[in-house]
C-alpha atoms as a PDB file:
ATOM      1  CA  UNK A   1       5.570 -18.586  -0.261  1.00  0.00           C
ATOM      2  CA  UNK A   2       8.769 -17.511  -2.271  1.00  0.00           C
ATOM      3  CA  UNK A   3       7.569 -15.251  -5.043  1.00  0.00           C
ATOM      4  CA  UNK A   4       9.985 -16.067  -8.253  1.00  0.00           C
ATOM      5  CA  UNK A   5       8.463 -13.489 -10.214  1.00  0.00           C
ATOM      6  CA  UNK A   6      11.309 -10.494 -10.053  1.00  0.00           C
ATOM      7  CA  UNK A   7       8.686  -8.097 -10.876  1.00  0.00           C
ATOM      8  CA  UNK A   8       6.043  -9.006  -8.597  1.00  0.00           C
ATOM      9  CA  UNK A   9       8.862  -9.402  -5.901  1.00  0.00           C
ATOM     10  CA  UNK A  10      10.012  -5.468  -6.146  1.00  0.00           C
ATOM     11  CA  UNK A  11       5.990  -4.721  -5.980  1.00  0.00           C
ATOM     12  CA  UNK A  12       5.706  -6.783  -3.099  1.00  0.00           C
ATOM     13  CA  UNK A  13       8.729  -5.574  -1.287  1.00  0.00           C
ATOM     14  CA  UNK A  14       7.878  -1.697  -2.200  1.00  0.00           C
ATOM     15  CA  UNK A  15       4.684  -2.009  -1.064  1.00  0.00           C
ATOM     16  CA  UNK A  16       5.367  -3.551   2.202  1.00  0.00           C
ATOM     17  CA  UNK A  17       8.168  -0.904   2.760  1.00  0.00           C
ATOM     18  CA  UNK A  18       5.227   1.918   1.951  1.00  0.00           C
ATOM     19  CA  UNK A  19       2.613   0.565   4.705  1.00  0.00           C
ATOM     20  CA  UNK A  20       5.762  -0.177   7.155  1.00  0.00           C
ATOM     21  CA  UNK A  21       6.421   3.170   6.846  1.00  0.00           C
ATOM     22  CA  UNK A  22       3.516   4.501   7.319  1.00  0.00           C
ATOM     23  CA  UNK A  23       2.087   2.356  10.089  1.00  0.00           C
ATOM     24  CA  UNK A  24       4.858   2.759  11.941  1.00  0.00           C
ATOM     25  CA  UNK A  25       6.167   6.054  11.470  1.00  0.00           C
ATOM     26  CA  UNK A  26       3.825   7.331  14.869  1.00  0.00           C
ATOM     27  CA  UNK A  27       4.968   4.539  16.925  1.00  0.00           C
ATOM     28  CA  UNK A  28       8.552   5.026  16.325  1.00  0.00           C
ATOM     29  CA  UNK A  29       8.796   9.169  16.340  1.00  0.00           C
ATOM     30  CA  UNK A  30       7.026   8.719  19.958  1.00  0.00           C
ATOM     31  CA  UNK A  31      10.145   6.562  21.199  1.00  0.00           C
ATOM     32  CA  UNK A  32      12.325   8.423  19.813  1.00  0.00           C
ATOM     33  CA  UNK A  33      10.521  11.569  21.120  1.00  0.00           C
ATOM     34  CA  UNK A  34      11.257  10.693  24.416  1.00  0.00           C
ATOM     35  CA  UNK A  35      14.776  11.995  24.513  1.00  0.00           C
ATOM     36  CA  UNK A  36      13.577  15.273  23.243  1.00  0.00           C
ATOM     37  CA  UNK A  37      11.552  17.941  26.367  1.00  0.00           C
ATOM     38  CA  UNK A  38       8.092  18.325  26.362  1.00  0.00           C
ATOM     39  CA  UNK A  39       7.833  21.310  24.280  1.00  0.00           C
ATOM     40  CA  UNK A  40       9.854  19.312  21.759  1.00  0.00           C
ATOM     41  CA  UNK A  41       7.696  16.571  21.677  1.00  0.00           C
ATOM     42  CA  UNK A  42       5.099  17.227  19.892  1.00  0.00           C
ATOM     43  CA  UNK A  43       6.463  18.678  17.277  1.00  0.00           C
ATOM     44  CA  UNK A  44       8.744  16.287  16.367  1.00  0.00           C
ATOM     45  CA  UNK A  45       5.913  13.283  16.267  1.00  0.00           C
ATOM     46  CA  UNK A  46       3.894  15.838  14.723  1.00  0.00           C
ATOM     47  CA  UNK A  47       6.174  16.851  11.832  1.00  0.00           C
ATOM     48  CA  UNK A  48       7.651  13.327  11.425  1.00  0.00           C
ATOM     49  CA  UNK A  49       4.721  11.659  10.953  1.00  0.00           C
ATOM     50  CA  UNK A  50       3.390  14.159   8.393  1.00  0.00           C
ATOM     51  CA  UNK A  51       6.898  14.063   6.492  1.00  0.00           C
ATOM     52  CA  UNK A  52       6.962   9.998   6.548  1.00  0.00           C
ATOM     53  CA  UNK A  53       3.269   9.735   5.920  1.00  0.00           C
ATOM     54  CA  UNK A  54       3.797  12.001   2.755  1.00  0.00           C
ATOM     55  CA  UNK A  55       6.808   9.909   1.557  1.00  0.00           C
ATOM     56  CA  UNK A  56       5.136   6.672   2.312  1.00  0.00           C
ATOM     57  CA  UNK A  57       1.939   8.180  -0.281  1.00  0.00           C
ATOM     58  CA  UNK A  58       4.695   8.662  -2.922  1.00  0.00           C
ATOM     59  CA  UNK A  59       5.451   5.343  -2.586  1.00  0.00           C
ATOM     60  CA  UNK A  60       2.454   3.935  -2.843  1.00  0.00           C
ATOM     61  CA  UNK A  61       1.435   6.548  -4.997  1.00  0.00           C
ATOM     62  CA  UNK A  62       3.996   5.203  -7.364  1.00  0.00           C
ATOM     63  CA  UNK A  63       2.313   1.725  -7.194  1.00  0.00           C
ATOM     64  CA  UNK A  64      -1.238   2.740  -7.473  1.00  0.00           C
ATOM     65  CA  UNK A  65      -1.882   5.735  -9.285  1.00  0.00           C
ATOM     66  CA  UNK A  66       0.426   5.904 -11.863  1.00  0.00           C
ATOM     67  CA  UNK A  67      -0.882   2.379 -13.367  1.00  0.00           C
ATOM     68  CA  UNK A  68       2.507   1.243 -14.305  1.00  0.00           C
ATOM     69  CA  UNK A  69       3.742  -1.819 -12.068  1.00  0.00           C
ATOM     70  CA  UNK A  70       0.192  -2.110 -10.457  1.00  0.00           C
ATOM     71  CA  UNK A  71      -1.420  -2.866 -13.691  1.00  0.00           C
ATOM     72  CA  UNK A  72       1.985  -5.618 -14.770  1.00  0.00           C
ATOM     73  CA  UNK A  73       1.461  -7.125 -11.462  1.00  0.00           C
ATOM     74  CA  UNK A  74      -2.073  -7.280 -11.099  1.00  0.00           C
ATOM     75  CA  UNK A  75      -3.597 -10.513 -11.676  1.00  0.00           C
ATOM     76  CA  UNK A  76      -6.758  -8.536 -13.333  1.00  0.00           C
ATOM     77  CA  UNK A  77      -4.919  -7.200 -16.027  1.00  0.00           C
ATOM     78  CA  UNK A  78      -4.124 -10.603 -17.586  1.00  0.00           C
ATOM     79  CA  UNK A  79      -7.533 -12.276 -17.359  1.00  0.00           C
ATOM     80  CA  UNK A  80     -10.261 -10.667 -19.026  1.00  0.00           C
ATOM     81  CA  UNK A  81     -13.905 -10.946 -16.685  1.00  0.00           C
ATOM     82  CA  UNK A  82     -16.643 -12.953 -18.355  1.00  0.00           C
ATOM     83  CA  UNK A  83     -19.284 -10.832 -20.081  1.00  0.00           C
ATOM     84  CA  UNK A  84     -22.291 -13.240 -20.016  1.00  0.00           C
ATOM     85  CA  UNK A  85     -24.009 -15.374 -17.095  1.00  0.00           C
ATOM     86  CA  UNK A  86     -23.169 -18.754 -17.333  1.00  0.00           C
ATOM     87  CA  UNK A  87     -25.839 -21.270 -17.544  1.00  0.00           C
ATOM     88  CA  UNK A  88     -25.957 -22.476 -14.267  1.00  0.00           C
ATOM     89  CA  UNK A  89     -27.524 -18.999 -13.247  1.00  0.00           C
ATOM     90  CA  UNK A  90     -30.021 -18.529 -16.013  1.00  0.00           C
ATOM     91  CA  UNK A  91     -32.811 -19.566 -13.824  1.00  0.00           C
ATOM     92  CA  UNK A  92     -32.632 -17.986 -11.324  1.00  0.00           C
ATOM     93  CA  UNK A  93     -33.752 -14.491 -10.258  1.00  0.00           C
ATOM     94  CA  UNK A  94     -31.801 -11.588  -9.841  1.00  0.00           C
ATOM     95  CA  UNK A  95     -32.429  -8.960  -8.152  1.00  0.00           C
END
């Protein structure tokens, strides 16, 4: 569905361009690696996907942690949770 929210749009579009990134970063450094000799390719998948792995955690580090947009976009943060049971569930057991 077409999100018409602007700022759950850029949440949804940063976050999907964090776990492309990282997802794909292996994938991608291996085809490229293949132009590269043998002693070459390793380290090039190796440092690639730790440099694009680390920039992909900013990104989503940016989204998460820092409880800015998350916390704006987040469906939770507008509804507050129900601190009693409800009646239905009075009888019964818990354990």
């Amino acid at each position: 569905t077409v999100e018409r929210s602007a700022l759950k749009r850029e949440f949804y579009i940063t976050f999907a361009k964090g776990c492309i990134l990282w997802f794909l970063c292996q994938p991608a450094l291996a085809c490229i690696a293949v132009a590269f000799n043998d002693y070459q390719r390793d380290k090039l998948i190796t440092v690639g996907v730790i440099l694009c792995q680390a920039v992909a955690m900013v990104i989503l580090y940016r989204l998460f942690l820092s409880h800015s947009l998350y916390w704006e976009v987040s469906s939770l943060s507008s509804v507050t949770l129900p601190l009693t049971i409800s009646s239905a569930h009075r009888g019964r057991p818990h354990f």
